[in-house]
N, C-alpha and C. Protein backbone atom coordinates (compact mmCIF):
# COMPACT_ATOMS: atom_id res chain seq x y z
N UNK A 1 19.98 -9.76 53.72
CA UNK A 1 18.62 -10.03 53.28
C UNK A 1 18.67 -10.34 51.80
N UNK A 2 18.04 -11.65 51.02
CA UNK A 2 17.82 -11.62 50.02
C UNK A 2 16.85 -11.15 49.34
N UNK A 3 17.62 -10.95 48.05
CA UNK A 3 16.46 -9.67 47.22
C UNK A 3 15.66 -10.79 46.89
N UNK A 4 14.40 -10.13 46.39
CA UNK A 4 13.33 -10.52 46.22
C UNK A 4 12.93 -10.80 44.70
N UNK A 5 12.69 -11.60 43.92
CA UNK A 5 12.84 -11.72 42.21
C UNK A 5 11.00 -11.78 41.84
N UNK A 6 11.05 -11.17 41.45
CA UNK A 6 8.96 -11.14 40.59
C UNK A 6 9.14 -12.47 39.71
N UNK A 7 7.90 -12.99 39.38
CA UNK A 7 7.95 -14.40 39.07
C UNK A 7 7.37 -13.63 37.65
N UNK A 8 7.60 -14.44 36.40
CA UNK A 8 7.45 -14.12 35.05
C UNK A 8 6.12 -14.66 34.95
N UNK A 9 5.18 -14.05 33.97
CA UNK A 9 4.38 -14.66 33.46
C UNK A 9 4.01 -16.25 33.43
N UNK A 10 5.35 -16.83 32.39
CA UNK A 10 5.06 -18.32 32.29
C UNK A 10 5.17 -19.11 33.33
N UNK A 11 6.00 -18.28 34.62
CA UNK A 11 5.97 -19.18 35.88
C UNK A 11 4.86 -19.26 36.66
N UNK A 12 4.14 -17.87 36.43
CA UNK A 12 2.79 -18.14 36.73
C UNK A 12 1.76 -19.31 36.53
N UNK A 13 1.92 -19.51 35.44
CA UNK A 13 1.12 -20.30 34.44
C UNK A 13 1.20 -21.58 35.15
N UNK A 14 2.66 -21.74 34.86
CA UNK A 14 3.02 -23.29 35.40
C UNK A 14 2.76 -23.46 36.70
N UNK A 15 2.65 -22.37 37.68
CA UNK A 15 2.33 -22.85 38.79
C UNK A 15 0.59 -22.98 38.87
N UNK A 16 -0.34 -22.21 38.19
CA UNK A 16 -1.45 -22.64 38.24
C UNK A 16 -1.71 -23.95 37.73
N UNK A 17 -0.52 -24.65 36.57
CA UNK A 17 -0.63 -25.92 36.31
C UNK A 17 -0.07 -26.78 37.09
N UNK A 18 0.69 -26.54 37.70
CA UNK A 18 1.13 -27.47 39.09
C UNK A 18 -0.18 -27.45 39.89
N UNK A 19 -0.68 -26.66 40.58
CA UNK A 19 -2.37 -26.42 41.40
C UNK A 19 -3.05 -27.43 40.65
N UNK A 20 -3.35 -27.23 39.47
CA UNK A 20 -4.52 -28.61 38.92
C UNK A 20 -3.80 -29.76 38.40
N UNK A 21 -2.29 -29.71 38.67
CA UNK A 21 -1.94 -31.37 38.43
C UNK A 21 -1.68 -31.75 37.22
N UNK A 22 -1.72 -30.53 36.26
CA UNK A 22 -1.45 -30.92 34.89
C UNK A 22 -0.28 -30.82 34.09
N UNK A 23 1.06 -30.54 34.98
CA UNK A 23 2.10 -30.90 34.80
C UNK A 23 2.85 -31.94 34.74
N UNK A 24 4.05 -32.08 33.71
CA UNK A 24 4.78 -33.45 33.59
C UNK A 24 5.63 -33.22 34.60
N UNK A 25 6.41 -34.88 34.55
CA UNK A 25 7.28 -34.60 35.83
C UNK A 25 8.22 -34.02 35.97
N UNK A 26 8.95 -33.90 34.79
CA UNK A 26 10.03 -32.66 34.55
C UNK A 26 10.17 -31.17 35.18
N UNK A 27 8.58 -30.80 34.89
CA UNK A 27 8.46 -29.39 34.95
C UNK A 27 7.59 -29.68 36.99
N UNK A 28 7.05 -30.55 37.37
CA UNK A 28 6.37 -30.59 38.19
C UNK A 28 7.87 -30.41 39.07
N UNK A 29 9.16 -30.70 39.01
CA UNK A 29 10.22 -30.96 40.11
C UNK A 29 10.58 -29.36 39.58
N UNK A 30 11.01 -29.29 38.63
CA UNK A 30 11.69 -27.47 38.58
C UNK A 30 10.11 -27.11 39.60
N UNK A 31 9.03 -26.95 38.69
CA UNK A 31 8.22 -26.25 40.09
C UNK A 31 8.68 -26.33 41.67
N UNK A 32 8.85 -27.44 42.01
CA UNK A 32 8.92 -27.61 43.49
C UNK A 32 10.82 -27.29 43.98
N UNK A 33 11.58 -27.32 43.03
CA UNK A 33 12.70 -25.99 43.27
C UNK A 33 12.17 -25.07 43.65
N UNK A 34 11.59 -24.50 42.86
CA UNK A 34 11.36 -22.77 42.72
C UNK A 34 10.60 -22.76 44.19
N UNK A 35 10.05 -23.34 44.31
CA UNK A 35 9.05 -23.21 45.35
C UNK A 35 9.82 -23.26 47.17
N UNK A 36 10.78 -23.99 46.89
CA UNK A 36 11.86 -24.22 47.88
C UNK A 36 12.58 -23.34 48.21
N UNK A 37 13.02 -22.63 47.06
CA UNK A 37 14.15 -21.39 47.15
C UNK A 37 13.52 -20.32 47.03
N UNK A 38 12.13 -19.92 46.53
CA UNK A 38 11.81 -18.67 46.12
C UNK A 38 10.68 -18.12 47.39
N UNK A 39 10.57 -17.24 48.15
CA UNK A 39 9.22 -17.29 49.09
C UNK A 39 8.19 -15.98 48.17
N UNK A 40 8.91 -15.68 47.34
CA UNK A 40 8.05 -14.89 46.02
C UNK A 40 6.35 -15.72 45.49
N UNK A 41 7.01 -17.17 45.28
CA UNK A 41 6.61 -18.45 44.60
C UNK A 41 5.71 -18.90 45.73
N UNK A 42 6.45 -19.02 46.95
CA UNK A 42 5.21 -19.72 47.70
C UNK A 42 4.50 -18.94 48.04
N UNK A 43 4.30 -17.82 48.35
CA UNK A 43 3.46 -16.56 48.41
C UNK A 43 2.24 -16.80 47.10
N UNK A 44 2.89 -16.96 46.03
CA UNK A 44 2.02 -16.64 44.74
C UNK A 44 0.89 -18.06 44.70
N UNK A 45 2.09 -19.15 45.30
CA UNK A 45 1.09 -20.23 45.28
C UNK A 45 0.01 -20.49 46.42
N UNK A 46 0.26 -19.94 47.67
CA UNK A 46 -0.62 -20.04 48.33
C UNK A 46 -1.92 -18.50 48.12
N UNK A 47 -1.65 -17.93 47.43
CA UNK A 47 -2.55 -17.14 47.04
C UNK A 47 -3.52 -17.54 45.91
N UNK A 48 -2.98 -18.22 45.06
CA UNK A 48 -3.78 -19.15 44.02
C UNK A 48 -4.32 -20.07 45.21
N UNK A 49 -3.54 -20.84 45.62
CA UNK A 49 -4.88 -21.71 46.40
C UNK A 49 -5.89 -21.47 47.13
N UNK A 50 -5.71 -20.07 48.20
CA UNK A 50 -7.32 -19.69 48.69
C UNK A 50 -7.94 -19.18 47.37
N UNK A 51 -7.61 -18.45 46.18
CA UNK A 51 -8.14 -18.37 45.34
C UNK A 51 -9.38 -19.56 44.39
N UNK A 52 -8.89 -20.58 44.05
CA UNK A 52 -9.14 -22.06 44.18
C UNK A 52 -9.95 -22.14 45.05
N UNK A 53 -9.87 -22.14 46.28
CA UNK A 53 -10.68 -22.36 47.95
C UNK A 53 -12.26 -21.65 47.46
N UNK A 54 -11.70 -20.03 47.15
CA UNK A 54 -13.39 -19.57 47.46
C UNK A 54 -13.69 -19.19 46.25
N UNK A 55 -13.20 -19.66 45.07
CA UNK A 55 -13.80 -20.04 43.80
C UNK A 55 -15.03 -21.57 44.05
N UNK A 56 -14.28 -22.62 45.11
CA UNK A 56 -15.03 -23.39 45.00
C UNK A 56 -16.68 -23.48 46.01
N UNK A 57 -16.47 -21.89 46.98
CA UNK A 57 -17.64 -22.21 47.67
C UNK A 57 -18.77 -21.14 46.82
N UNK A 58 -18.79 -20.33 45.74
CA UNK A 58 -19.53 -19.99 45.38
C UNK A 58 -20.54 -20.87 44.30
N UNK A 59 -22.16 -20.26 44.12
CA UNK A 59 -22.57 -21.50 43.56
C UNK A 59 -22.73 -21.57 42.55
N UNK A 60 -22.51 -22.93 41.75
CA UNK A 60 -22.91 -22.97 40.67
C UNK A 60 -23.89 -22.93 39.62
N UNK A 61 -24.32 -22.53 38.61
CA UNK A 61 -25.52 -22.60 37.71
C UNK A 61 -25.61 -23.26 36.34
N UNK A 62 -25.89 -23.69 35.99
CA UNK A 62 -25.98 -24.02 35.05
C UNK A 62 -26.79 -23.49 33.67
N UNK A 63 -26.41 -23.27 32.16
CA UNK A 63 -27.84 -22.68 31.75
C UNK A 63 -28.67 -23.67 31.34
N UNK A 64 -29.75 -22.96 30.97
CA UNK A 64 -30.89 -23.49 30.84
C UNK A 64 -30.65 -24.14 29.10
N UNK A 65 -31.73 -25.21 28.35
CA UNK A 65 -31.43 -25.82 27.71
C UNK A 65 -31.74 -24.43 26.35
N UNK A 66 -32.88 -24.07 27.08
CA UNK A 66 -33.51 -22.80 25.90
C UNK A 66 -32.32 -21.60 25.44
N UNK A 67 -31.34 -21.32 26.56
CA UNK A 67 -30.62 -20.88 26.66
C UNK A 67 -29.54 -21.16 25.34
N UNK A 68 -29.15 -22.58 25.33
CA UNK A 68 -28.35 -23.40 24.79
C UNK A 68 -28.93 -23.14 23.37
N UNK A 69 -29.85 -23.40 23.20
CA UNK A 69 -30.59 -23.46 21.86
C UNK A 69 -30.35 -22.34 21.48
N UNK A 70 -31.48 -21.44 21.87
CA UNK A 70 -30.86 -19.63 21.08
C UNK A 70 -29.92 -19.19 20.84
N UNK A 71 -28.68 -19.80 21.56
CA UNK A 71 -27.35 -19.16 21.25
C UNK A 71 -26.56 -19.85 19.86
N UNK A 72 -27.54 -21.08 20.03
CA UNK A 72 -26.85 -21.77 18.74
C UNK A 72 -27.20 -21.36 17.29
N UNK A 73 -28.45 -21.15 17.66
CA UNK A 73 -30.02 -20.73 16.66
C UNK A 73 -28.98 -19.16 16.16
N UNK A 74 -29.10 -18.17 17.17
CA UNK A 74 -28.27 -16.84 16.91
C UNK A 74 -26.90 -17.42 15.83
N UNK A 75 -26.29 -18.00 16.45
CA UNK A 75 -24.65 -17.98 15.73
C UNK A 75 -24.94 -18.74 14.47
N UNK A 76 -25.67 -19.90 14.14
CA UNK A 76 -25.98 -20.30 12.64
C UNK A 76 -26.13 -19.44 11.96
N UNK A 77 -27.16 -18.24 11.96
CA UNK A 77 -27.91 -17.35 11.64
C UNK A 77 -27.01 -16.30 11.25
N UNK A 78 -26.09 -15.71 12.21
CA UNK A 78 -25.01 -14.97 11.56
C UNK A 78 -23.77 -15.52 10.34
N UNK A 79 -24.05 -16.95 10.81
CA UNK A 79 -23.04 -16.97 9.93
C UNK A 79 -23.44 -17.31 8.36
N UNK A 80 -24.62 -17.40 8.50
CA UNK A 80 -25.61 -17.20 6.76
C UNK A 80 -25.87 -16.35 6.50
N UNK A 81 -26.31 -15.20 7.02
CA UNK A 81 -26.48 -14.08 6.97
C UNK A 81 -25.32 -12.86 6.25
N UNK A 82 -24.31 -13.59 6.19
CA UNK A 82 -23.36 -12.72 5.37
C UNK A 82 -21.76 -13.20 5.29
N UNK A 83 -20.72 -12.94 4.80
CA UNK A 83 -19.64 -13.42 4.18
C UNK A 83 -18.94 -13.33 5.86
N UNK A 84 -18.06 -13.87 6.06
CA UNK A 84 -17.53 -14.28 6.81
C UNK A 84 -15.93 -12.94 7.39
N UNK A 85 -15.85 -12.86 8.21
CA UNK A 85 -14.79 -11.25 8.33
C UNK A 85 -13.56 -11.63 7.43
N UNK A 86 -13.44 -12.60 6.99
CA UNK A 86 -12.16 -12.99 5.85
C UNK A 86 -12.37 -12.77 4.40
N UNK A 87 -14.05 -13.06 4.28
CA UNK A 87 -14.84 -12.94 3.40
C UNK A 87 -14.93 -11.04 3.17
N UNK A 88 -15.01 -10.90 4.46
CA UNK A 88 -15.38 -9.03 4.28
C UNK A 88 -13.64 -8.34 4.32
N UNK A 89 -12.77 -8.81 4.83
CA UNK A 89 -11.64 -8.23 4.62
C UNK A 89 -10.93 -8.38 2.80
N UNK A 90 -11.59 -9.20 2.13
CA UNK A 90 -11.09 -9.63 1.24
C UNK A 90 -11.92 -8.60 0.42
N UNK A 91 -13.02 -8.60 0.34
CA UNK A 91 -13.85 -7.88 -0.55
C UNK A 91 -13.53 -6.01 -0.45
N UNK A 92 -13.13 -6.16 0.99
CA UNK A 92 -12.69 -4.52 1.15
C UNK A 92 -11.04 -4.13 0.70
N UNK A 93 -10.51 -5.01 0.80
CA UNK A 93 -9.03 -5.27 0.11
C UNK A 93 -8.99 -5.04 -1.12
N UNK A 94 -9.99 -6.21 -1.97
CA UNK A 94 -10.48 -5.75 -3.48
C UNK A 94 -10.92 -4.77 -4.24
N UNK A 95 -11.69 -3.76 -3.07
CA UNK A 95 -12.63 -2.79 -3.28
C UNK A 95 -11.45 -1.88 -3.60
N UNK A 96 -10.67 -1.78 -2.27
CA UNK A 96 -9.40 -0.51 -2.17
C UNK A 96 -8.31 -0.76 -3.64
N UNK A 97 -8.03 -2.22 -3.98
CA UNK A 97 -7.33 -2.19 -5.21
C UNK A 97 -7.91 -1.69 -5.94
N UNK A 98 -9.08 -2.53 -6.29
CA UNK A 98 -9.93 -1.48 -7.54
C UNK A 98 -10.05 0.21 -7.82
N UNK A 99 -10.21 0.54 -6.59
CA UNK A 99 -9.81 2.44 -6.79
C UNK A 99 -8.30 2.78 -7.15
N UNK A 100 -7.08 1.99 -6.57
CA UNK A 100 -6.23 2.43 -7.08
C UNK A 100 -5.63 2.10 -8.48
N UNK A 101 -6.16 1.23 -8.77
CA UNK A 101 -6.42 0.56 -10.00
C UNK A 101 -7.02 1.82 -10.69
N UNK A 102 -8.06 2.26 -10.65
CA UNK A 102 -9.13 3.27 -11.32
C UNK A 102 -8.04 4.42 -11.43
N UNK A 103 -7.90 5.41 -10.16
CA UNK A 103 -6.97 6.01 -9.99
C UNK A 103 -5.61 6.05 -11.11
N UNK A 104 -5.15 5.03 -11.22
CA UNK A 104 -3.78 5.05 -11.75
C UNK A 104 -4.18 4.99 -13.28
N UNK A 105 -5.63 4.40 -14.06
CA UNK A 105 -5.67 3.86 -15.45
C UNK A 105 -6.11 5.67 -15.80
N UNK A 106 -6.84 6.76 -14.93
CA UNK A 106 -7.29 8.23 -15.00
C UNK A 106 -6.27 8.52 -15.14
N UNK A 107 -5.04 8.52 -14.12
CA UNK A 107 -4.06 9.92 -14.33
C UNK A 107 -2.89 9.15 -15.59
N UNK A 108 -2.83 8.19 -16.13
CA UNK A 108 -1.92 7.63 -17.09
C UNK A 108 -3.26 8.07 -18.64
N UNK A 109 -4.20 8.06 -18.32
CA UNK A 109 -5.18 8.45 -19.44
C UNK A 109 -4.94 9.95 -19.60
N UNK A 110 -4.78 10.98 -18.42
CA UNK A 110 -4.33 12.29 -18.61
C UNK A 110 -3.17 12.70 -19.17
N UNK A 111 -1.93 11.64 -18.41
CA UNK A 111 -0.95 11.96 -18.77
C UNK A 111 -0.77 11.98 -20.28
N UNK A 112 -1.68 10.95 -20.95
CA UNK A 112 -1.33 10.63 -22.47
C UNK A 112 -2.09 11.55 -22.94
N UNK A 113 -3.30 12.25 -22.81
CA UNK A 113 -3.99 13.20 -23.53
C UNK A 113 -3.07 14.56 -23.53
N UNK A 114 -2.67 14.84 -22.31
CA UNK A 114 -1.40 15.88 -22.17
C UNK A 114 -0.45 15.86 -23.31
N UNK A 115 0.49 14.68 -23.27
CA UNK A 115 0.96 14.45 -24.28
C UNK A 115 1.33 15.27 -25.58
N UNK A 116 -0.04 14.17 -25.73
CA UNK A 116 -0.68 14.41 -27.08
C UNK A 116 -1.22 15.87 -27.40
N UNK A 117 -1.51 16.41 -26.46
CA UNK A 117 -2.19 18.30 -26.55
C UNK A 117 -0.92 18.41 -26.92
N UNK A 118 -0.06 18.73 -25.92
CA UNK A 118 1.18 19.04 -26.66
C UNK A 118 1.75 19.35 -27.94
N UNK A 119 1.69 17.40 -27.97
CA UNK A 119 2.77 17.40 -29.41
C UNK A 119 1.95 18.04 -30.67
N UNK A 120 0.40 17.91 -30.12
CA UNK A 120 0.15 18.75 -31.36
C UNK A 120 -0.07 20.18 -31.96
N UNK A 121 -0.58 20.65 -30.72
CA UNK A 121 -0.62 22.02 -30.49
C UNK A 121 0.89 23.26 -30.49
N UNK A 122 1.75 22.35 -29.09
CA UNK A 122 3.41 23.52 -29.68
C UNK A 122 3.78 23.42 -30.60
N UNK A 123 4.37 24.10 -31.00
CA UNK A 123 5.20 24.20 -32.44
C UNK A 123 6.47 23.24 -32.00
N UNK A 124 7.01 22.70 -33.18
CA UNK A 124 8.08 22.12 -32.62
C UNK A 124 9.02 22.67 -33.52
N UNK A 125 9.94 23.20 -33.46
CA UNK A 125 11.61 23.83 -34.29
C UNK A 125 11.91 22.95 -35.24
N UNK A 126 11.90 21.90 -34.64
CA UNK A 126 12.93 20.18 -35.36
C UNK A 126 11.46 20.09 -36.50
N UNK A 127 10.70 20.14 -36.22
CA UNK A 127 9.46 19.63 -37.83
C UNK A 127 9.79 20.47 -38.71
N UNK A 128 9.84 21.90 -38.12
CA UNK A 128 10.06 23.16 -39.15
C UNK A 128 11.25 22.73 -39.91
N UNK A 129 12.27 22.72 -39.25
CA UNK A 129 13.42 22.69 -40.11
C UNK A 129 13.41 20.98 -40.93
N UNK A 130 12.60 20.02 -40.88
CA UNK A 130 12.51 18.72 -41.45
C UNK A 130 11.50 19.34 -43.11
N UNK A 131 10.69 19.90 -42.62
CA UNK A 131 9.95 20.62 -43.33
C UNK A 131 10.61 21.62 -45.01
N UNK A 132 11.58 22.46 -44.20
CA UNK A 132 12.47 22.96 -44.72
C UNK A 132 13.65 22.60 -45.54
N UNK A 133 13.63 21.08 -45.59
CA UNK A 133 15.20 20.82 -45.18
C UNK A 133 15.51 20.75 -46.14
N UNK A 134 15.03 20.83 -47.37
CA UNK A 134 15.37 21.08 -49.33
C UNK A 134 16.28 21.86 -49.45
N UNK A 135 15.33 23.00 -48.68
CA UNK A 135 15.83 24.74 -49.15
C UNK A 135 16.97 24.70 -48.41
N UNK A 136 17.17 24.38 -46.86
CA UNK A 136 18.35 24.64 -46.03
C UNK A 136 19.39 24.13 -46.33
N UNK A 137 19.35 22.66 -47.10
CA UNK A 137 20.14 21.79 -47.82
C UNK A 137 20.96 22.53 -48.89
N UNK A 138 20.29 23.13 -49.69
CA UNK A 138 20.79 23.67 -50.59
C UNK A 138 20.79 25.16 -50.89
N UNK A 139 20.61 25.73 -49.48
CA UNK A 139 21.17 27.04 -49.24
C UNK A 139 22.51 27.87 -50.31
N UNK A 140 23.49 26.45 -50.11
CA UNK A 140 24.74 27.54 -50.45
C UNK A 140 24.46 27.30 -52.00
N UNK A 141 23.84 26.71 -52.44
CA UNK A 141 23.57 26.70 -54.24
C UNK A 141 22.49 28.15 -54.45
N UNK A 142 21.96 28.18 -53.50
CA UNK A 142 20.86 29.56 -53.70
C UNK A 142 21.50 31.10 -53.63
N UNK A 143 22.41 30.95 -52.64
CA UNK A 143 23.29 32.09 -52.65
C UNK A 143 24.35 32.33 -53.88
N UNK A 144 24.81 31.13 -54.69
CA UNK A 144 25.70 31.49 -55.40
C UNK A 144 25.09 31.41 -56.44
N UNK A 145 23.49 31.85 -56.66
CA UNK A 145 22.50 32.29 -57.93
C UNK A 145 23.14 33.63 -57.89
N UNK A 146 23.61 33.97 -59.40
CA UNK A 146 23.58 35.06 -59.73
C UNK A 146 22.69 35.74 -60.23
N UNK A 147 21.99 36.95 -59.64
CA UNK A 147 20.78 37.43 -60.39
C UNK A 147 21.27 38.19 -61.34
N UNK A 148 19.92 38.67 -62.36
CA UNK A 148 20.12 39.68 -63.54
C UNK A 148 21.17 40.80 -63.53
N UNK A 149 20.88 41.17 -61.95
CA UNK A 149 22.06 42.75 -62.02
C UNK A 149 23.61 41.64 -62.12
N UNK A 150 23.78 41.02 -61.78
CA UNK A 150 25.36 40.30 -61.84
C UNK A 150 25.68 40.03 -60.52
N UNK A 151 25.11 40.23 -59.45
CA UNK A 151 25.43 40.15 -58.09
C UNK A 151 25.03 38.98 -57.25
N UNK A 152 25.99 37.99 -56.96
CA UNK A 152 25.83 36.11 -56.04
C UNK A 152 24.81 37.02 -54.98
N UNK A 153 23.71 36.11 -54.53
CA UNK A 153 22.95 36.36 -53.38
C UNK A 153 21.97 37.29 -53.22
N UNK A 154 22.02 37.69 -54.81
CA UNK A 154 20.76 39.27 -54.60
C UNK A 154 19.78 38.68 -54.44
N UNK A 155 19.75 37.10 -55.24
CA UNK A 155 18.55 36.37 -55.46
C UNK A 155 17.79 36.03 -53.96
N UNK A 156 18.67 35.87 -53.14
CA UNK A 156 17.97 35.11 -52.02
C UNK A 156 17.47 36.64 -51.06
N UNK A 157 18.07 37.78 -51.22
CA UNK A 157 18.07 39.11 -50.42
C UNK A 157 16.41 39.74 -51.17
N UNK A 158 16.21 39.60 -51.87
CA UNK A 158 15.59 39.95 -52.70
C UNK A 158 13.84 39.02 -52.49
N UNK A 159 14.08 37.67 -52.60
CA UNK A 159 13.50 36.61 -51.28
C UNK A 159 13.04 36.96 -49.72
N UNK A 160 13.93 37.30 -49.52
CA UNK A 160 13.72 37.71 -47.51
C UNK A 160 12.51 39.11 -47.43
N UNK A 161 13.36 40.49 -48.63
CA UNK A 161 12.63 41.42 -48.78
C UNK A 161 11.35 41.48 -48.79
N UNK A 162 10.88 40.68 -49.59
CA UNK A 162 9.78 40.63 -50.16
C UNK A 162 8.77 39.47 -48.96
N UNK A 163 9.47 39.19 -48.12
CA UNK A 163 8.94 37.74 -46.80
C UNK A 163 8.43 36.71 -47.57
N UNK A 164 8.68 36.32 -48.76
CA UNK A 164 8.00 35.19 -49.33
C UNK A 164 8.35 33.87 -48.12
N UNK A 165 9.49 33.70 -47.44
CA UNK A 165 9.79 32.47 -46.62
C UNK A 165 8.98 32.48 -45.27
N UNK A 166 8.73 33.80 -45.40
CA UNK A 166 7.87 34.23 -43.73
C UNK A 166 6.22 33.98 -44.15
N UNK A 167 5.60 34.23 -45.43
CA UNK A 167 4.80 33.86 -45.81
C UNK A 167 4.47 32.28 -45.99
N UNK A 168 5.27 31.96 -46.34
CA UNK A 168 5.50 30.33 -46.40
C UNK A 168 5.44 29.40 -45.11
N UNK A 169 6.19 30.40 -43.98
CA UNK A 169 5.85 29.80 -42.61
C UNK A 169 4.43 30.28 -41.69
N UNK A 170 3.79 31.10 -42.29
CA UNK A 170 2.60 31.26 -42.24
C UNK A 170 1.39 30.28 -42.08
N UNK A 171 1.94 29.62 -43.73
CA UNK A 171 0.47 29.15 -44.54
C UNK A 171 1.33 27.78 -43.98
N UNK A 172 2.49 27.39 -43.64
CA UNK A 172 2.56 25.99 -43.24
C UNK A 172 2.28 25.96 -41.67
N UNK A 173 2.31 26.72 -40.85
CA UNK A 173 2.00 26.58 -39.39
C UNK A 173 0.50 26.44 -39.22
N UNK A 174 -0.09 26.86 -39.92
CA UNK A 174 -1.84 26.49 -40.20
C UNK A 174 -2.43 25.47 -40.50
């Protein structure tokens, strides 16, 4: 017994275009292969044709002219009535950039106010010591001040004691 093969879509097609005759001759002879060898095919085609058959005994109507008119009257009407769905996909496309647009110019506006809180508000080590950098520079000339008693470095011990440098970082952190 031969197996039995399901007919594809496009063979469908072509055979409803073989039924109304609107095939070339190329494809009109592969049709009438298939149709020879396949009983899948002639099955499908004689089912399209009573199909065809009592499509043609039901009756026909026609519409009315008023009919014709309103529908035309309606579809003008919509299509003045507002932008067109390419027209509305575009504007909603635009809309959605624009928020992320908005979105991104806020949190880059935060990020920079952040920043800026920051840099001005922490203390930073590196200013202090730029600040400093006379005295730290010339540290080892300060230590080898000899004070009144005769002793290198009393001068600067004598300095610390008293916090004049801690006072100094006081009135400059303010």
């Amino acid at each position: 017994m031969a197996k039995l093969m399901r007919l594809s879509a496009e063979q469908r097609e072509n055979l409803t275009a073989y039924l109304d005759g609107e095939l070339d001759e190329a494809a009109t002879h592969e049709i009438e292969q298939m149709l020879a060898s396949s009983e899948v095919a002639r099955h499908e085609v004689d089912m399209l044709s009573r199909t065809w058959d009592m499509l043609s005994v039901l009756p026909t109507h026609k519409a009315s002219g008023e009919f014709t008119r309103k529908t035309i009257t309606s579809l003008r009407a919509a299509e003045q009535s507002g932008p067109s769905a390419a027209g509305r996909a575009f504007y909603k496309n635009a809309r959605r950039g624009g928020t992320l647009t908005l979105w991104a110019a806020l949190l880059g506006a935060c990020g920079y106010l952040a920043f800026m809180g920051a840099n001005h508000w922490v203390p930073n080590e590196a200013e202090q010591l730029l600040q400093d950098y006379d005295i730290i520079s010339n540290l080892d000339k300060y230590s080898e001040v000899i004070s009144p008693s005769g002793r290198p470095g009393e001068f600067l011990e004598v300095l610390s004691s008293k916090h004049t440098f801690a006072d100094h970082d006081d009135h400059s952190s303010k």
